[in-house]
Protein backbone atom coordinates (compact mmCIF):
# COMPACT_ATOMS: atom_id res chain seq x y z
CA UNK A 1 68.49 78.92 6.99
CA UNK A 2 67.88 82.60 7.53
CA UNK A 3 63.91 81.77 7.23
CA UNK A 4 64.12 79.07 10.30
CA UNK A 5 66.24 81.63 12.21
CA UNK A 6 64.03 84.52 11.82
CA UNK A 7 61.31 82.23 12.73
CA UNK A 8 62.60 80.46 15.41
CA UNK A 9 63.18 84.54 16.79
CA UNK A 10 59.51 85.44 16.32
CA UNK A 11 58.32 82.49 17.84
CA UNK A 12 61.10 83.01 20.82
CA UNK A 13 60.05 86.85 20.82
CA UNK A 14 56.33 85.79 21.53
CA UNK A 15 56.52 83.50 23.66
CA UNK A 16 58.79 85.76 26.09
CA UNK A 17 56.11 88.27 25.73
CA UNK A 18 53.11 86.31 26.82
CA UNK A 19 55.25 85.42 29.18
CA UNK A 20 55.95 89.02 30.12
CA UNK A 21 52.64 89.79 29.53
CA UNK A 22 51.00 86.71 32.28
CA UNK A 23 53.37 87.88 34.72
CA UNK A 24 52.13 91.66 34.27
CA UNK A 25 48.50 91.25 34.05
CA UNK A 26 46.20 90.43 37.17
CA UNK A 27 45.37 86.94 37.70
CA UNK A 28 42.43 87.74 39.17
CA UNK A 29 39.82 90.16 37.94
CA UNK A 30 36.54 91.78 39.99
CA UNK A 31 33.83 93.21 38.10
CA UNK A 32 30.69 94.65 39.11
CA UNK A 33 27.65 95.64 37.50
CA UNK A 34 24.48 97.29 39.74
CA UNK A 35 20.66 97.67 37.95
CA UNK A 36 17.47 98.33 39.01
CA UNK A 37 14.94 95.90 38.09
CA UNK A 38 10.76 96.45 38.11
CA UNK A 39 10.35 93.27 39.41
CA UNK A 40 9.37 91.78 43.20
CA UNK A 41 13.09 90.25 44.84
CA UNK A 42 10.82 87.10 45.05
CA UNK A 43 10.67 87.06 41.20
CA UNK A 44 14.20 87.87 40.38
CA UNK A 45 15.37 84.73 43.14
CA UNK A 46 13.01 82.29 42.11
CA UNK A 47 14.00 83.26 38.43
CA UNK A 48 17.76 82.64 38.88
CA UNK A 49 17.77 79.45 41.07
CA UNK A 50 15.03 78.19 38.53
CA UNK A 51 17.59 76.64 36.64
CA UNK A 52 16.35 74.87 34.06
CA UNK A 53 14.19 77.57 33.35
CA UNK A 54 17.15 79.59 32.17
CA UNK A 55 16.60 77.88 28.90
CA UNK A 56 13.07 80.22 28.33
CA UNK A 57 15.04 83.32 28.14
CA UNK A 58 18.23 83.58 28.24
CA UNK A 59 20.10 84.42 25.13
CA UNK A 60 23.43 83.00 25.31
CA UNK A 61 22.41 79.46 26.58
CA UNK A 62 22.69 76.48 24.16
CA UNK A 63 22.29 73.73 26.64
CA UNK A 64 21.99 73.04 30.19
CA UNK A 65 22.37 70.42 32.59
CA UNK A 66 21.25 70.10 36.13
CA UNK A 67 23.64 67.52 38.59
CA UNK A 68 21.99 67.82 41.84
CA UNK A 69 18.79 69.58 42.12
CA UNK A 70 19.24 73.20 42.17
CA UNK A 71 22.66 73.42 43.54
CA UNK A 72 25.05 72.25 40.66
CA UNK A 73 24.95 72.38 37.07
CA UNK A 74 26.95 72.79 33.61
CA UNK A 75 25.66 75.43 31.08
CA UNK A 76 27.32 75.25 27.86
CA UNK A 77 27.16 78.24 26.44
CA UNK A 78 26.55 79.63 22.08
CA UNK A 79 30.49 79.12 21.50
CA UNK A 80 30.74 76.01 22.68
CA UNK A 81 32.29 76.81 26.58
CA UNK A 82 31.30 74.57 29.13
CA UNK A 83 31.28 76.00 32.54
CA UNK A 84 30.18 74.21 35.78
CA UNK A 85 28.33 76.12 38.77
CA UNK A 86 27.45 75.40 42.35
CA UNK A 87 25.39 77.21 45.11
CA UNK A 88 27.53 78.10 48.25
CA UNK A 89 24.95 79.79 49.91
CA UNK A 90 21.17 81.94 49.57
CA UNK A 91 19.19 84.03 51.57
CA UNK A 92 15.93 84.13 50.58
CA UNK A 93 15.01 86.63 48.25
CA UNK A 94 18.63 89.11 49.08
CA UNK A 95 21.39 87.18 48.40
CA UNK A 96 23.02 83.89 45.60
CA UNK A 97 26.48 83.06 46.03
CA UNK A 98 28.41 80.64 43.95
CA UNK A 99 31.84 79.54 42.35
CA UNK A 100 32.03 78.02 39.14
CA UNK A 101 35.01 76.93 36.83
CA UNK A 102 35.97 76.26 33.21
CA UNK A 103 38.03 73.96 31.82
CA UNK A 104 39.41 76.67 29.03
CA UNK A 105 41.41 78.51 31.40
CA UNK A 106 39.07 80.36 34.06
CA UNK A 107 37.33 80.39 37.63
CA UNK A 108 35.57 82.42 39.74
CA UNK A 109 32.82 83.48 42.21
CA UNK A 110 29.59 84.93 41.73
CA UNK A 111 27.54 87.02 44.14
CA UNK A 112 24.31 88.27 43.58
CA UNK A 113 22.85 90.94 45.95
CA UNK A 114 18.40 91.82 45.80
CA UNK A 115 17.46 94.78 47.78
CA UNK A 116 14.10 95.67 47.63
CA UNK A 117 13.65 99.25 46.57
CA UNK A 118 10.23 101.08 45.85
CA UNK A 119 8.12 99.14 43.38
CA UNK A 120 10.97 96.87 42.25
CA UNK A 121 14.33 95.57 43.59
CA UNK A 122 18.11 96.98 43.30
CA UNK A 123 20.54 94.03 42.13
CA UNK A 124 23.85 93.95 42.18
CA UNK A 125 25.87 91.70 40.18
CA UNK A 126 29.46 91.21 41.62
CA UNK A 127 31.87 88.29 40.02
CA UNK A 128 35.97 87.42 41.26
CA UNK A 129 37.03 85.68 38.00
CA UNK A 130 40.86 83.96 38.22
CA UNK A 131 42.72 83.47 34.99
CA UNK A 132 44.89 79.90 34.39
CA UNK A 133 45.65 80.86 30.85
CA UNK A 134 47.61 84.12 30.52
CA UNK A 135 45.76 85.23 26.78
CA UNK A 136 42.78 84.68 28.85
CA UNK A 137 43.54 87.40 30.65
CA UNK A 138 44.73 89.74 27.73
CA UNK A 139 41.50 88.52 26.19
CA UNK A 140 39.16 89.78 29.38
CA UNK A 141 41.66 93.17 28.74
CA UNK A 142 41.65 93.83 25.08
CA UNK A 143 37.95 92.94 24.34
CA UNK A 144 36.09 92.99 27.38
CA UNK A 145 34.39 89.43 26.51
CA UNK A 146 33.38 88.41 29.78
CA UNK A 147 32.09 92.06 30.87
CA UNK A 148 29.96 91.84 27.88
CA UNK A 149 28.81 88.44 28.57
CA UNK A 150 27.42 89.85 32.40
CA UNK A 151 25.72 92.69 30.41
CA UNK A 152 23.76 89.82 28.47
CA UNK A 153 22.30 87.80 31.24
CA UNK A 154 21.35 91.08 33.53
CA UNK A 155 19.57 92.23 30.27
CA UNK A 156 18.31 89.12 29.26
CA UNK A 157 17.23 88.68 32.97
CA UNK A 158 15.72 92.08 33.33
CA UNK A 159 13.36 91.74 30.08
CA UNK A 160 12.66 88.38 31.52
CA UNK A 161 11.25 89.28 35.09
CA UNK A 162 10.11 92.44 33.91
CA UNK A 163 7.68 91.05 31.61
CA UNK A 164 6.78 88.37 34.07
CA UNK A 165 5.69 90.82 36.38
CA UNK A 166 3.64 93.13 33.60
CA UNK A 167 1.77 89.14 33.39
CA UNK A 168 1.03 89.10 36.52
CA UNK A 169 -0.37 92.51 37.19
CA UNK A 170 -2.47 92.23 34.12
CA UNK A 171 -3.51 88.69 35.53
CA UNK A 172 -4.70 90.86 38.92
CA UNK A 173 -6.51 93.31 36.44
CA UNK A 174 -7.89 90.85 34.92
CA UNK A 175 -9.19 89.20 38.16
CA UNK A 176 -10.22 92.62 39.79
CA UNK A 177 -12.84 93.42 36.59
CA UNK A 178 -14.21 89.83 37.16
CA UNK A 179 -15.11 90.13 40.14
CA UNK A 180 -16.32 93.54 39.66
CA UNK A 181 -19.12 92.40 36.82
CA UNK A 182 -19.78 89.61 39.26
CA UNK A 183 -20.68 91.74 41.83
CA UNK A 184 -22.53 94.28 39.06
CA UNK A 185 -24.74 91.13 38.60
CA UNK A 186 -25.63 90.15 41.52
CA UNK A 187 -26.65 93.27 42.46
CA UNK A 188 -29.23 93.36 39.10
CA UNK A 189 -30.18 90.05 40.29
CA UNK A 190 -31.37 91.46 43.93
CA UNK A 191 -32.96 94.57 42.36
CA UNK A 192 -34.74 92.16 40.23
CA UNK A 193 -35.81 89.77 42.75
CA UNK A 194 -37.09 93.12 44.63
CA UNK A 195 -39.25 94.43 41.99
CA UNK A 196 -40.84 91.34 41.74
CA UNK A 197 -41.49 90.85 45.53
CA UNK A 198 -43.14 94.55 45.05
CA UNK A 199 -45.33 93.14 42.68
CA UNK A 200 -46.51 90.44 44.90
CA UNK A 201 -47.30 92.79 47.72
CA UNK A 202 -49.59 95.43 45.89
């Protein structure tokens, strides 16, 4: 009997805790990460809204699922979480707004900010996440789970662009020393075709 009563109490004791605890904590949470990335804006906005191409380098992603072209989709994520996003609104190469919700306990709104800045582009990463679930929220406290989650995709997005753009330029290179030897031989080809007209004359 004293067993069920003492844990009857610790059950009772936690539950007016968490409930302490939800009522306590912030049911909404901002966090905001800035980074400058050696990429064109161009790259970095085609590279986010290309959606299904989030599957070539990011390193959380297990699946993904597009619902209506490029403005709605589910990614379900390593552990399992499903979460659904939509596009509210985009400015060209600056700006990506959207919301997106959970069905484990969380919501939110995303904002993603390009400004172009010397040979690359300053991003900031801003996101307005609302906790249902109140361990959510000690969760988001204690461990920092979804701040380190944000810290994965902007790295996993800079190496991505980053080394797109390193592709590119070597592609230009590449292109520039072409045309160069192109040029090289048609000029040995005229100097040739001169000598011989030389000959002719004498």
């Amino acid at each position: 009997m004293r067993r069920f009563i003492r844990f009857f109490l610790t059950i009772t004791a936690l539950a007016v805790t968490g409930f302490v605890v939800s009522v306590l904590l912030p049911k909404n949470r901002e966090r905001s990460r800035s980074r400058f990335f050696r990429a064109s804006p161009r790259t970095i906005y085609e590279a986010i809204l290309d959606i299904q191409g989030q599957r070539d380098w990011r390193t959380d992603l297990k699946d993904i699922e597009v619902r209506r072209k490029r403005k709605k989709w589910v990614e379900t994520l390593k552990g399992n979480i499903e979460i659904e996003y939509q596009i509210t609104h985009t400015e060209p190469d600056e700006l990506i707004e959207m919301t997106f919700f959970s069905d484990v306990g969380f919501s939110g709104k995303k904002i993603i900010e390009i400004i172009e800045h010397d040979d690359g582009a300053n991003v900031t990463f801003t996101e307005n996440i609302s906790f249902d679930r109140w361990y959510l929220a000690i969760l988001a406290c204690l461990v920092s789970i979804f701040d380190m989650e944000m810290d994965r995709y902007i790295n996993d997005l800079e190496n991505y662009v980053e080394e797109d753009e390193d592709g590119e330029e070597e592609e230009e290179e590449t292109d520039d020393a072409d045309q160069e030897d192109e040029a090289d031989q048609e000029d040995e080809k005229d100097h040739q075709r001169g000598h011989k007209k030389r000959k002719k004359a004498r």
